[in-house]
PDB file of N, CA and C in Angstrom:
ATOM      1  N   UNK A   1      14.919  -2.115 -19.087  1.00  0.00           N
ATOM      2  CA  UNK A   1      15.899  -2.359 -18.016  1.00  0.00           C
ATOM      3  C   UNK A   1      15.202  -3.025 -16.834  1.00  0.00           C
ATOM      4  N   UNK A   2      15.873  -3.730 -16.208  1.00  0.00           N
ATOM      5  CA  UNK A   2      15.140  -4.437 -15.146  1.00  0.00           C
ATOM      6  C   UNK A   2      16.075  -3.839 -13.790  1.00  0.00           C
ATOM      7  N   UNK A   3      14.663  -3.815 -12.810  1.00  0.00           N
ATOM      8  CA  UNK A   3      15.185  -3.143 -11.522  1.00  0.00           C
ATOM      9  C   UNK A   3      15.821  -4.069 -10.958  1.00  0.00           C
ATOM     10  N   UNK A   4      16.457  -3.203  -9.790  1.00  0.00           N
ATOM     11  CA  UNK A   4      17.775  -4.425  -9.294  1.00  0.00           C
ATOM     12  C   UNK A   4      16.962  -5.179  -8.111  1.00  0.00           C
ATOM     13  N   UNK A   5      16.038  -4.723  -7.587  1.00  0.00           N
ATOM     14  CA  UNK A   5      14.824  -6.021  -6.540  1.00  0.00           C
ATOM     15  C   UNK A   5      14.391  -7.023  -7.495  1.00  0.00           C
ATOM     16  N   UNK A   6      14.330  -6.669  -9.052  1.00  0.00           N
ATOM     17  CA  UNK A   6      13.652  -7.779  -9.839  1.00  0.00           C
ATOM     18  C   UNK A   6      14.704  -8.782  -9.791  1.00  0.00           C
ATOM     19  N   UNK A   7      15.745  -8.147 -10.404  1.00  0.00           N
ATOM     20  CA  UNK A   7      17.296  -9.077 -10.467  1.00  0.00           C
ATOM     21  C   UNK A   7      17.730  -9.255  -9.365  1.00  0.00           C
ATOM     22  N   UNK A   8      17.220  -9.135  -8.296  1.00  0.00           N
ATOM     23  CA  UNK A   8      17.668 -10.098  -6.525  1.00  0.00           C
ATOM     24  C   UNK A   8      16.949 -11.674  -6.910  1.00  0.00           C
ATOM     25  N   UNK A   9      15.518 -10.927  -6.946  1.00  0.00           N
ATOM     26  CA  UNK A   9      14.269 -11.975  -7.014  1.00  0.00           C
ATOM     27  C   UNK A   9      14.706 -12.923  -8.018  1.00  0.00           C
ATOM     28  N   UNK A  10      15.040 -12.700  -9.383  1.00  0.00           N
ATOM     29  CA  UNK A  10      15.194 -13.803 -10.294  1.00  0.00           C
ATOM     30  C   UNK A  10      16.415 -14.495  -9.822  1.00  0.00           C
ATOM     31  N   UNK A  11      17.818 -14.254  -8.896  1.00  0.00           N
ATOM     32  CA  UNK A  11      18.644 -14.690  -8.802  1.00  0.00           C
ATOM     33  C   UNK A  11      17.961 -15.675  -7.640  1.00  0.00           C
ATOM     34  N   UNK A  12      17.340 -15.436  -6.909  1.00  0.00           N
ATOM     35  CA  UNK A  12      17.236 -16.251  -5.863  1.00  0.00           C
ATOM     36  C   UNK A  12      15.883 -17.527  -5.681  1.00  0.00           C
ATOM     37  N   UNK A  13      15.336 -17.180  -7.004  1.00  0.00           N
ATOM     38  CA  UNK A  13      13.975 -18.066  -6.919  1.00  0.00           C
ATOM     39  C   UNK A  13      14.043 -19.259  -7.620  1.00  0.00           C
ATOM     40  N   UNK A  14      12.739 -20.013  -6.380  1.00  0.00           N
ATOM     41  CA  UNK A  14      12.991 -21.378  -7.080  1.00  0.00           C
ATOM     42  C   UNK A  14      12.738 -21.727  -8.518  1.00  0.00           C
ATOM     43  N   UNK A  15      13.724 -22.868  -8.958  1.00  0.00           N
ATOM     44  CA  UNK A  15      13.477 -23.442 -10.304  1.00  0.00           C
ATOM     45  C   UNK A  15      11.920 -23.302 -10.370  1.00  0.00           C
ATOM     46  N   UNK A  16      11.649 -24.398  -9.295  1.00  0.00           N
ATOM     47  CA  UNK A  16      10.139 -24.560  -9.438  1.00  0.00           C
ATOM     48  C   UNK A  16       8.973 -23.810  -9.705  1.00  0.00           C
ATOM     49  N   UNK A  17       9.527 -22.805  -9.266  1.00  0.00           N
ATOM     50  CA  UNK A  17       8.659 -21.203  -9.359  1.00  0.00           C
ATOM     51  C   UNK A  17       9.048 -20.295 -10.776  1.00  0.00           C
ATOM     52  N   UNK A  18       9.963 -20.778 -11.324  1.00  0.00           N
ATOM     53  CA  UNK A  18      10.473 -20.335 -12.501  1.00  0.00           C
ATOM     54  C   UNK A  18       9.081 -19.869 -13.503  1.00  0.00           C
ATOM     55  N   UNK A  19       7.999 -20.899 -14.096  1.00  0.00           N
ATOM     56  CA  UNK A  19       6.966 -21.000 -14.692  1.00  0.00           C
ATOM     57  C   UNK A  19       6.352 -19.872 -13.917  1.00  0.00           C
ATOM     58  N   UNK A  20       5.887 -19.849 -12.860  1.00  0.00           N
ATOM     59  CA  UNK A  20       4.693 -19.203 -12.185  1.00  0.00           C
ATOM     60  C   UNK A  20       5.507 -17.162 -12.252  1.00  0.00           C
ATOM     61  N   UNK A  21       6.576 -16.896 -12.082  1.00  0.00           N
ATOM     62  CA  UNK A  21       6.973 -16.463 -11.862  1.00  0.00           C
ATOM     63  C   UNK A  21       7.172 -15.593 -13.493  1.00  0.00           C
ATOM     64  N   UNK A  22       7.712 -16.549 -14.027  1.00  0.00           N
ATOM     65  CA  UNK A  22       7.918 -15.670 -15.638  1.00  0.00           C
ATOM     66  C   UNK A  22       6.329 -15.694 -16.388  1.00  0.00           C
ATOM     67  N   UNK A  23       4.786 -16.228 -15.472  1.00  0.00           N
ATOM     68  CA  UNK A  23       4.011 -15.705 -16.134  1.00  0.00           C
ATOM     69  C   UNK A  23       3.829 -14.685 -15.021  1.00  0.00           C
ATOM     70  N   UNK A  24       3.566 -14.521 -14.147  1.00  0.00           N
ATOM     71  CA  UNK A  24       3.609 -13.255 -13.090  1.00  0.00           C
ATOM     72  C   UNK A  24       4.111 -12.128 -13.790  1.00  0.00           C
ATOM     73  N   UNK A  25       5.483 -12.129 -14.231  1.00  0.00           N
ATOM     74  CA  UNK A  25       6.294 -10.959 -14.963  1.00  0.00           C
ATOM     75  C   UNK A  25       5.359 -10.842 -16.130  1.00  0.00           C
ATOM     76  N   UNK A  26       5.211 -11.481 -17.280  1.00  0.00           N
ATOM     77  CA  UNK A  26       4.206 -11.400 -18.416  1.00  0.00           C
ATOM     78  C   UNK A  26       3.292 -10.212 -17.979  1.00  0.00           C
ATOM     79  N   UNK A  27       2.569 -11.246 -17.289  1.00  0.00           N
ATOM     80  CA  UNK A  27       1.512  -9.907 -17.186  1.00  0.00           C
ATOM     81  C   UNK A  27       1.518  -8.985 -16.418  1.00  0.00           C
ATOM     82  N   UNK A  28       2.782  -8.600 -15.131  1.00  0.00           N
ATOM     83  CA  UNK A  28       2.857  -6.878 -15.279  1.00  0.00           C
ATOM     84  C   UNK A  28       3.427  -6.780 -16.093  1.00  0.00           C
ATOM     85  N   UNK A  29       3.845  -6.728 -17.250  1.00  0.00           N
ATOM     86  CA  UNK A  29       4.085  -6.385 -18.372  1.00  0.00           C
ATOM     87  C   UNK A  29       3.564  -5.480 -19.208  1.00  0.00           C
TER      88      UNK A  29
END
């Protein structure tokens, strides 16, 4: 389940940051 600050953050971040961001998540993973 994903917390609802994660699902603020993914709603509001840049495309551009998309990459940097879904490896960020990866590895707290």
């Amino acid at each position: 389940a994903i917390s609802e600050s994660q699902e603020r953050m993914a709603v509001v971040i840049d495309p551009k940051d998309v990459d940097k961001f879904l490896g960020f998540a990866k590895e707290k993973t």
